[in-house]
Each structure stands twice: as structure tokens, then as C-alpha cells.
Protein backbone atom coordinates (compact mmCIF):
# COMPACT_ATOMS: atom_id res chain seq x y z
CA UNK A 1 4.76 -5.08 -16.35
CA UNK A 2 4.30 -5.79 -12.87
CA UNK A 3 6.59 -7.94 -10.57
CA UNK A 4 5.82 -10.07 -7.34
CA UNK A 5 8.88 -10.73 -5.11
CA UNK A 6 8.35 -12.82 -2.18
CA UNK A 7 10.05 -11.64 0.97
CA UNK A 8 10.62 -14.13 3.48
CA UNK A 9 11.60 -13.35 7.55
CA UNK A 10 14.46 -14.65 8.60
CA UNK A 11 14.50 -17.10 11.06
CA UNK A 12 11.36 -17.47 10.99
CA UNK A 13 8.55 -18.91 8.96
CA UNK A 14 6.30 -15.39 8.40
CA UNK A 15 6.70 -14.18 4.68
CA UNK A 16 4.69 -11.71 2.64
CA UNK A 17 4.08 -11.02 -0.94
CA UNK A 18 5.29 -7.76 -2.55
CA UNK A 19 3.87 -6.34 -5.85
CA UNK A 20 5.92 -3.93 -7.85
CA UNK A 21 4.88 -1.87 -11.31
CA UNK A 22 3.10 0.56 -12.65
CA UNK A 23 -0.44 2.11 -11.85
CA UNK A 24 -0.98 -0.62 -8.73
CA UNK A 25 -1.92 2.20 -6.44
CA UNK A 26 -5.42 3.03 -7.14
CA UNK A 27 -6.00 -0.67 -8.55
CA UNK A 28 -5.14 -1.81 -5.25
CA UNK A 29 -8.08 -0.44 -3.48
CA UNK A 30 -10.87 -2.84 -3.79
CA UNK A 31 -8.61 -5.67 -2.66
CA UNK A 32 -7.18 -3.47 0.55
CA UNK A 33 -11.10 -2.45 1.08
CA UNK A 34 -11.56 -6.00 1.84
CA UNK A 35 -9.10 -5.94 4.88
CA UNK A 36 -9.75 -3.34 7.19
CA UNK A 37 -11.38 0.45 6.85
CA UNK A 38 -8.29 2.28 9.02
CA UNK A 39 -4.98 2.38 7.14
CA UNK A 40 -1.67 3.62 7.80
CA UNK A 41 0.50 5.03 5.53
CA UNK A 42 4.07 4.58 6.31
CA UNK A 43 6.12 6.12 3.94
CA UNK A 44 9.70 8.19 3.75
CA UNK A 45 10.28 11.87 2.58
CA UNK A 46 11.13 11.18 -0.54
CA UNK A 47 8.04 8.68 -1.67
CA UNK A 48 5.41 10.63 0.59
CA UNK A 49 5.46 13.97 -1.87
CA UNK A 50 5.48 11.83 -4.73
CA UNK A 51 3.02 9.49 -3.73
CA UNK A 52 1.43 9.94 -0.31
CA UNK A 53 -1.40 12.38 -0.34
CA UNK A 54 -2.58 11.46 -3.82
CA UNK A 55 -2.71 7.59 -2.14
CA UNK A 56 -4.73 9.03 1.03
CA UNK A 57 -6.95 10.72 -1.30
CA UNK A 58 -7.40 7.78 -2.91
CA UNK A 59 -8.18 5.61 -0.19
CA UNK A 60 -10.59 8.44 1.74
CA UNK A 61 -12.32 8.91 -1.60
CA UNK A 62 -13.49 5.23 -1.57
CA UNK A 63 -14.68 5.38 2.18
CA UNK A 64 -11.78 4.55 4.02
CA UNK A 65 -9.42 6.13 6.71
CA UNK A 66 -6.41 6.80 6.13
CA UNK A 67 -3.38 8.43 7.81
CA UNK A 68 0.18 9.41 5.93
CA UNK A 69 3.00 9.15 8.29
């Protein structure tokens, strides 16, 4: 099951859409290839060896640059 939570700025009128639940990574990436082909990968030490390479390798693997930081 997979949630969308809208997260709004405060004090101001910017607000973005986030998507939680299961296997969104990799079904994610002919949406994101439709926004740039350069993407950075900003992520924390715990979610980056869980996560981060396999989602580089992911996005590389479908013609895009990417960078884990």
C-alpha cells in the first residue's frame, strides 16, 4: 500500500508531494527520466547502505547520472 503525504513550506506557498511504500524505487524511474538526466542522491548513513547504491545502479542502468551523497 502506498501513501502520498503532502508537505507544505511554511510561510510560504511552495509544497511538494511525497510518496511512501513499498517497491517505488525502481518504479519511479520512467517518471524521474522525464525530469532531468543528472541526479543527486542525498541520503543519510543509515538509508544510503540500505538503499543508495542499489538506487544509483538503478538510475545509471537506465541512462542516467547519478551521484550518492
Amino acid at each position: 500500500m502506498n501513501q502520498k503525504l503532502l508537505c507544505k513550506i511554511p510561510d510560504s506557498s511552495a509544497h511538494y508531494e511525497i510518496e511512501i511504500g513499498s517497491g517505488l524505487m525502481n518504479s519511479q524511474i520512467p517518471y524521474l527520466s522525464t525530469l532531468a538526466e543528472r541526479f543527486a542522491i542525498i541520503t543519510d548513513d543509515k538509508v544510503a547502505p540500505l538503499y543508495g547504491e542499489q538506487f544509483r545502479q538503478s538510475l545509471i542502468a537506465s541512462g542516467l547520472d547519478a551521484h550518492l551523497f
